[in-house]
Protein backbone atom coordinates (compact mmCIF):
# COMPACT_ATOMS: atom_id res chain seq x y z
CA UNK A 1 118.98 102.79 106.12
CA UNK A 2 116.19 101.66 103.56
CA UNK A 3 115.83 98.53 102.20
CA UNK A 4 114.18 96.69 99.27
CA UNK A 5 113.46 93.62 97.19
CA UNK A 6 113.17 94.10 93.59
CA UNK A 7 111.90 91.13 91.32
CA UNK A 8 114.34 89.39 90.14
CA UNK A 9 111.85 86.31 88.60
CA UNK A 10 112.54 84.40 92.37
CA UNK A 11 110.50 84.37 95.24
CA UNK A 12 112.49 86.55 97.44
CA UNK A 13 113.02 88.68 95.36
CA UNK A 14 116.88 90.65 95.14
CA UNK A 15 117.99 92.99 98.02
CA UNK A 16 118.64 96.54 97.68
CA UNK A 17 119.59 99.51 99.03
CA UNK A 18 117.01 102.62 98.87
CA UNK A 19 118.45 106.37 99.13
CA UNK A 20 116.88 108.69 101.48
CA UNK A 21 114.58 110.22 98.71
CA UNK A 22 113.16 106.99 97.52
CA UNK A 23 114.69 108.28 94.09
CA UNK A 24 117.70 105.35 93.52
CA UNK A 25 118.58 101.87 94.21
CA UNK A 26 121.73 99.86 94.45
CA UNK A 27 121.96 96.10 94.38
CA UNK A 28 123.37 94.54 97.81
CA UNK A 29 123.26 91.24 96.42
CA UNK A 30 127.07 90.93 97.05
CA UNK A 31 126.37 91.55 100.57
CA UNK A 32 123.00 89.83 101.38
CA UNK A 33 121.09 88.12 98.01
CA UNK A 34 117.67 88.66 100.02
CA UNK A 35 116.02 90.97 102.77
CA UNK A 36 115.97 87.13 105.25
CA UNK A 37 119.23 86.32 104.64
CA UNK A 38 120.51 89.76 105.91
CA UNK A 39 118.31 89.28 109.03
CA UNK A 40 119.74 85.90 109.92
CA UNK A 41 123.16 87.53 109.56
CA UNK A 42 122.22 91.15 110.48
CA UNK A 43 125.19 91.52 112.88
CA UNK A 44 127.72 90.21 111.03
CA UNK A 45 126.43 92.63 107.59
CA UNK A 46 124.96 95.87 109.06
CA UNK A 47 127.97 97.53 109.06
CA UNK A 48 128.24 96.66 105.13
CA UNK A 49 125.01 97.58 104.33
CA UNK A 50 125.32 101.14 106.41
CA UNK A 51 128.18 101.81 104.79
CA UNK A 52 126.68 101.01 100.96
CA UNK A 53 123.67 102.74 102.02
CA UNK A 54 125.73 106.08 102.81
CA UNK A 55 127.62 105.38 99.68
CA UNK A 56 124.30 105.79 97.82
CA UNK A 57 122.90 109.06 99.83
CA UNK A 58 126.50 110.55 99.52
CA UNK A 59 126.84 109.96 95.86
CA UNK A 60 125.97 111.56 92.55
CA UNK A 61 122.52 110.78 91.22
CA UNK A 62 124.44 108.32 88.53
CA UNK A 63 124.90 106.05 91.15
CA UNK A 64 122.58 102.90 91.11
CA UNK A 65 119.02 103.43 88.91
CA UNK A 66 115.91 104.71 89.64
CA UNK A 67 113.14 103.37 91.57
CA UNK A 68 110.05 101.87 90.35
CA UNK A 69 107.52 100.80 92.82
CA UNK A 70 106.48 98.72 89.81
CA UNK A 71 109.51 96.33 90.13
CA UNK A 72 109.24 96.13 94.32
CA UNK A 73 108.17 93.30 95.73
CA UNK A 74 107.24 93.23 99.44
CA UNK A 75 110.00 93.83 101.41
CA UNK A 76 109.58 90.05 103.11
CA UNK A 77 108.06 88.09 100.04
CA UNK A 78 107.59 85.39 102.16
CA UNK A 79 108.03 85.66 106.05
CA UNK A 80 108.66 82.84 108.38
CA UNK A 81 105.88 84.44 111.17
CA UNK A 82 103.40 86.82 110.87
CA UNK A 83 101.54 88.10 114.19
CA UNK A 84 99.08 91.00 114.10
CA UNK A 85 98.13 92.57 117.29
CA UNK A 86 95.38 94.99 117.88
CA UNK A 87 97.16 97.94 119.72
CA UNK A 88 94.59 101.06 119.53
CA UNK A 89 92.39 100.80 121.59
CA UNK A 90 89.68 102.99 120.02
CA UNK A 91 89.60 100.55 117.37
CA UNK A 92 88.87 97.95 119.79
CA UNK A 93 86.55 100.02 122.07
CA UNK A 94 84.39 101.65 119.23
CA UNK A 95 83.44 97.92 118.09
CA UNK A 96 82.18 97.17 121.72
CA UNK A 97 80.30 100.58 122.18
CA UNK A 98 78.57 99.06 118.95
CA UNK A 99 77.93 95.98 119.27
CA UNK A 100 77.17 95.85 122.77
CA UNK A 101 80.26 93.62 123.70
CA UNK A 102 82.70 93.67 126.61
CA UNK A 103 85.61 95.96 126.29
CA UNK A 104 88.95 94.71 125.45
CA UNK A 105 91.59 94.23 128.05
CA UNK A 106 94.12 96.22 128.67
CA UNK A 107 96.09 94.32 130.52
CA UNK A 108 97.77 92.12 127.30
CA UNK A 109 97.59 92.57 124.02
CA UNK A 110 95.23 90.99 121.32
CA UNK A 111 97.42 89.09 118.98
CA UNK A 112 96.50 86.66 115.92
CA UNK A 113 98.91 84.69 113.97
CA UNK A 114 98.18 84.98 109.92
CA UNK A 115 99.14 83.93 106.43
CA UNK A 116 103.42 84.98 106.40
CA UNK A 117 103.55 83.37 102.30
CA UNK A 118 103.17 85.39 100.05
CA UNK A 119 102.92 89.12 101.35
CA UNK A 120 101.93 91.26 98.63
CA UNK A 121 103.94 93.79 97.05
CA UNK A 122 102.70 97.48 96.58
CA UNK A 123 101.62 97.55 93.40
CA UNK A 124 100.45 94.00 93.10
CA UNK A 125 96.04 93.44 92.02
CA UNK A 126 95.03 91.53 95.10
CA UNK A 127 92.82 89.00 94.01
CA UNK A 128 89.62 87.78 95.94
CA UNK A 129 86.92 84.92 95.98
CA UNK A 130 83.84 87.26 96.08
CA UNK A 131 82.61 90.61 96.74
CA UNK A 132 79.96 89.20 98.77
CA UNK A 133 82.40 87.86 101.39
CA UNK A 134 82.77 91.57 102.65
CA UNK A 135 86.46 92.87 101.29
CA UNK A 136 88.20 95.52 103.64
CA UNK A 137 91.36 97.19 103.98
CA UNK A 138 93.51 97.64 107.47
CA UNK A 139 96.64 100.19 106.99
CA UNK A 140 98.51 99.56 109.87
CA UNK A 141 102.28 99.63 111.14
CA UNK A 142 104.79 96.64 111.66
CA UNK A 143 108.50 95.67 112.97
CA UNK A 144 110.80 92.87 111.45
CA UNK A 145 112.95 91.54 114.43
CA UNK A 146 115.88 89.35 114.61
CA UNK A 147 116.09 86.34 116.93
CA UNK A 148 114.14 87.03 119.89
CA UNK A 149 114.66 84.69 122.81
CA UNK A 150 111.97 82.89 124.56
CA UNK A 151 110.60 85.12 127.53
CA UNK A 152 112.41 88.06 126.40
CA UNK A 153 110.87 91.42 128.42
CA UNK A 154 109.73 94.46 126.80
CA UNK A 155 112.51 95.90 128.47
CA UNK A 156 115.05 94.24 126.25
CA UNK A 157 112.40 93.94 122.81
CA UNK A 158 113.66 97.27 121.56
CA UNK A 159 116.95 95.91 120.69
CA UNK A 160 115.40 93.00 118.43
CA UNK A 161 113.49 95.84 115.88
CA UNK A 162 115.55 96.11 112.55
CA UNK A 163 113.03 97.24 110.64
CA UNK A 164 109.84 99.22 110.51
CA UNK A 165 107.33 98.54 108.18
CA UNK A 166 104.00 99.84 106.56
CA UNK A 167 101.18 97.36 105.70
CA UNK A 168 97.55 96.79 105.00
CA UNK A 169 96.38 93.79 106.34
CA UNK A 170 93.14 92.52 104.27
CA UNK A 171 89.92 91.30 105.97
CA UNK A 172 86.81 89.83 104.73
CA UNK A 173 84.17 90.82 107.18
CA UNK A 174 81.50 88.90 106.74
CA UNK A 175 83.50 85.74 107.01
CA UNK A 176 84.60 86.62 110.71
CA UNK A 177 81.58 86.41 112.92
CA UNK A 178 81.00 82.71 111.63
CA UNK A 179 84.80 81.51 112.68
CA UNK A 180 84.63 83.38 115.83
CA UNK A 181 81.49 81.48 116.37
CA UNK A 182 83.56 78.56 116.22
CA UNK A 183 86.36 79.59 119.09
CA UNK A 184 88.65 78.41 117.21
CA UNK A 185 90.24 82.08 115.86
CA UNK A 186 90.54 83.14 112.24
CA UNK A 187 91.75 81.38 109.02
CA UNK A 188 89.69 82.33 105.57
CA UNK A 189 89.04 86.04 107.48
CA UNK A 190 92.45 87.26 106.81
CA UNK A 191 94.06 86.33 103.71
CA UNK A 192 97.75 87.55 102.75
CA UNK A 193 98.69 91.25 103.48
CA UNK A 194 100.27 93.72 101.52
CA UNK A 195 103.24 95.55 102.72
CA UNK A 196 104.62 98.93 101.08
CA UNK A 197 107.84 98.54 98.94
CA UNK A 198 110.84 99.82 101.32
CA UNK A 199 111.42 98.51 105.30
CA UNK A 200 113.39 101.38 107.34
CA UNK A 201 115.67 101.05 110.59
CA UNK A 202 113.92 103.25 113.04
CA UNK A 203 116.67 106.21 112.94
CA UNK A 204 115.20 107.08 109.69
CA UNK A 205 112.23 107.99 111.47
CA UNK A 206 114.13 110.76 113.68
CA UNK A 207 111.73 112.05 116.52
CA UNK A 208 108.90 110.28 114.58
CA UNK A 209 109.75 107.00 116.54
CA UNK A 210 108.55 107.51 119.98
CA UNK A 211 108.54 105.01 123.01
CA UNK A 212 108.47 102.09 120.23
CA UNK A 213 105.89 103.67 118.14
CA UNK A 214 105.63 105.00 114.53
CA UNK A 215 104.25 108.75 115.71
CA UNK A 216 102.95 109.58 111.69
CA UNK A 217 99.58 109.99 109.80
CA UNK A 218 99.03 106.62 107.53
CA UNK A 219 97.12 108.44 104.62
CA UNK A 220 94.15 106.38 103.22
CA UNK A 221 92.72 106.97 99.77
CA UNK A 222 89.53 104.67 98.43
CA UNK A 223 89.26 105.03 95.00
CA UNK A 224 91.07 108.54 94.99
CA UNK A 225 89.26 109.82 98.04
CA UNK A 226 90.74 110.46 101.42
CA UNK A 227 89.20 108.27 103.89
CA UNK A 228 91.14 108.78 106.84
CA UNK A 229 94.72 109.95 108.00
CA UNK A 230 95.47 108.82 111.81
CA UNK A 231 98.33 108.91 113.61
CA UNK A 232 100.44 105.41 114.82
CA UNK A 233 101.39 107.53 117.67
CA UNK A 234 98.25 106.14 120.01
CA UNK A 235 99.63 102.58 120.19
CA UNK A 236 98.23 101.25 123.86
CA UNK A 237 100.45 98.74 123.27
CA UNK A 238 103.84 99.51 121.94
CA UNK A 239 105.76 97.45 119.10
CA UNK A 240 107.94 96.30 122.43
CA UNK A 241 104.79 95.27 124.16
CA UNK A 242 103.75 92.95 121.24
CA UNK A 243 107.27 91.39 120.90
CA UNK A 244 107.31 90.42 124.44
CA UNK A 245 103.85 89.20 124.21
CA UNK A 246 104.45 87.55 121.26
CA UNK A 247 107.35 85.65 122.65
CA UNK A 248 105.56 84.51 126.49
CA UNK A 249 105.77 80.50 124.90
CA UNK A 250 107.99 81.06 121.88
CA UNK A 251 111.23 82.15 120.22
CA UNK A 252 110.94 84.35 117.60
CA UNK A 253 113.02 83.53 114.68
CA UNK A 254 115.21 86.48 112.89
CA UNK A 255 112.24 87.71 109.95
CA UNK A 256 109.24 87.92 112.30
CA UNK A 257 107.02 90.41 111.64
CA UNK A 258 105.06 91.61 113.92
CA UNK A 259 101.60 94.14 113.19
CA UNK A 260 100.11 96.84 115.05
CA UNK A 261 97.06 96.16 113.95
CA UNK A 262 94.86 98.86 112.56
CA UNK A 263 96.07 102.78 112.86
CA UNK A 264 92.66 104.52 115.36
CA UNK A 265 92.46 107.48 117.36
CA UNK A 266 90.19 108.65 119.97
CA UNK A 267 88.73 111.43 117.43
CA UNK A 268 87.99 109.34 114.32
CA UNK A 269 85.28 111.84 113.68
CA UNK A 270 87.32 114.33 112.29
CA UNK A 271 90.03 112.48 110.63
CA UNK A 272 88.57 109.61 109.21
CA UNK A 273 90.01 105.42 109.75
CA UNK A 274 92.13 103.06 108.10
CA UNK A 275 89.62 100.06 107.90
CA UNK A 276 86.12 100.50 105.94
CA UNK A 277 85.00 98.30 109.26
CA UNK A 278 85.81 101.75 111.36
CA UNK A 279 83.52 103.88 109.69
CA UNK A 280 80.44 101.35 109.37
CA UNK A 281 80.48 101.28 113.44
CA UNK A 282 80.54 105.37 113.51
CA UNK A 283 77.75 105.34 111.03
CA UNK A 284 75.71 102.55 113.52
CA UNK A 285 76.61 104.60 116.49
CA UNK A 286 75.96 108.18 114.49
CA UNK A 287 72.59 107.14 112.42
CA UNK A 288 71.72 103.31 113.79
CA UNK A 289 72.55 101.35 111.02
CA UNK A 290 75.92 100.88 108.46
CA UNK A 291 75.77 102.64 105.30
CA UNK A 292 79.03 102.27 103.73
CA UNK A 293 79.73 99.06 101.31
CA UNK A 294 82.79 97.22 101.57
CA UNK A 295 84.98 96.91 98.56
CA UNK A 296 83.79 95.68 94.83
CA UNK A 297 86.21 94.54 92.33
CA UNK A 298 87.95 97.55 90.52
CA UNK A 299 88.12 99.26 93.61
CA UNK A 300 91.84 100.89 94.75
CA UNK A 301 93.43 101.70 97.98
CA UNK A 302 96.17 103.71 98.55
CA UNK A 303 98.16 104.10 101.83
CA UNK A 304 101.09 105.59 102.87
CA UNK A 305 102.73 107.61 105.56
CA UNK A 306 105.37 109.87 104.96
CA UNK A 307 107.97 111.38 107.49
CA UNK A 308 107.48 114.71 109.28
CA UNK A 309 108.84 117.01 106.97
CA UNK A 310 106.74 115.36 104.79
CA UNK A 311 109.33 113.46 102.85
CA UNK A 312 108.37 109.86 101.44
CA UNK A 313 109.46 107.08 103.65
CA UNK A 314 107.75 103.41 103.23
CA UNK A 315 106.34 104.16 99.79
CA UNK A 316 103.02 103.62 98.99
CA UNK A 317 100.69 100.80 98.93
CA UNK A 318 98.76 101.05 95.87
CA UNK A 319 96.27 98.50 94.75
CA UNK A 320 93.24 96.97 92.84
CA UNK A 321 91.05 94.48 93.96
CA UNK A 322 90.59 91.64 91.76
CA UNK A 323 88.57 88.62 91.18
CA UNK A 324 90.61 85.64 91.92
CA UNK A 325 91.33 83.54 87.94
CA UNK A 326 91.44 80.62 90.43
CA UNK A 327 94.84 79.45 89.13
CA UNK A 328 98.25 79.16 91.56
CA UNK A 329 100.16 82.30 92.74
CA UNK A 330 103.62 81.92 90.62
């Protein structure tokens, strides 16, 4: 089943049903007016919104309208929690090669909690305070869970995914070393993310959903060029790992979203990264210094990963970078 939320002039958006092409929508409102409400109720309404969603696959093409990536919002407009982990590990390990710092554990996970209101939507300009701050992109994976209970295992996690995600967490680099400096963890490093239009339930992965892990190539384009294409499949940590982390001290209410933080693998040589971050520490390890600028305004990412018959599954994220007019977000 794929889901989305349209604009409908609110912030949340209107629910809808996606067909297995990506080609048609049909309103759910009737069943659930929003993506939240159907995940505070998802037990009572799945079997509605499975049965409308194989209503739409199983129908002719005049059923519903087509979809725009234009109209989509992100999935979650607004979430209640949004927790990022850090799950490859040659992410993690090629920034301590650099920089001369200790490795990072592997015994837990590395887990932030960041800005849940607003996500972006695909399409969306993402607006920004300065060039000079150091603008990045992270494409990266995520899971929506329902109500996860307080000290829940990573045995039992599985059952709490609904949804699977794709999103690109924004950074501003040169803001982080100063807050780290502070111990005192991030806050004007990581402004909102931006999340691709549709959120799947694993099945429609197939075999591409493997020990709690999205096993596909997130395809990264800056400004038109490829800049990298790695796989999800080299989680250290899986997306059940992070929810029972995640949920040591705390419930987990129904809408959580939960990050893998960005997509790495051991031979980022040859296939390039998902963060412009990435690349600067294989040019510093490669040549001694960092060559590659982060992002100016008028600069566009694209990311998306598609299933493995190569059929479209999250959508794309496709986006500008913008300066900021300085005026509230309606």
């Amino acid at each position: 089943m794929r889901l989305v939320t349209l604009k409908n002039g609110k912030p949340d958006g209107e629910l809808h049903l996606v067909s297995r092409d990506n080609s048609r929508v049909l309103s759910a409102v009737d069943i659930a007016p929003t993506l939240q409400y159907a995940l505070d109720h998802w037990d009572a309404l799945y079997r509605a919104l499975h049965e409308r969603s194989a209503r739409l696959n199983n129908s002719p093409a005049s059923l519903g309208q087509a979809f725009n990536a234009q109209q989509a919002m992100a999935p979650l407009p607004r979430a209640w929690q949004w927790l990022d982990g850090s799950a490859f590990r040659s992410h993690g390990e090629l920034a301590s090669r650099v920089y001369n710092r200790a490795p990072p554990t592997r015994v837990r996970p590395l887990m932030y909690q960041g800005v849940s209101n607003p996500f972006f939507g695909p399409t969306d300009d993402v607006p920004f305070t300065a060039e000079k701050d150091g603008i990045d992109f992270e494409g990266e994976f995520g899971v929506i869970v329902d109500s996860v209970s307080m000290g829940t295992p990573a045995t039992d996690a599985p059952g709490h995914i609904r949804l699977l995600v794709q999103i690109n967490d924004w950074s501003l680099r040169f803001i982080g070393p100063e807050e780290m400096k502070t111990s005192f963890g991030w806050l004007q490093t990581k402004p909102p993310c931006s999340m691709a239009p549709i959120a799947v339930t694993p099945d429609e992965l197939g075999e591409a959903w493997i020990e709690c892990r999205i096993a596909l190539r997130l395809q990264v384009d800056w400004n038109g060029v490829r800049f990298g294409a790695p796989n999800g499949r080299d989680m250290g940590f899986g997306f059940h790992d992070l929810i029972a982390h995640a949920a040591r001290t705390r419930a987990l209410c129904a809408g959580t979203i939960i990050g893998s933080g960005t997509v790495s693998n051991e031979d980022y040589r040859q296939i390039g990264s998902a963060c412009i971050a990435d690349r600067r520490r294989i040019e510093k390890a490669d040549h001694g210094a960092e060559t590659t600028p982060y992002m100016k305004f008028g600069d566009t990412v694209r990311m998306e990963a598609r299933n493995l018959d190569d059929t479209p599954l999250f959508g794309a994220i496709d986006q500008k970078v913008v300066p900021a007019s300085n005026k509230p977000r309606s």
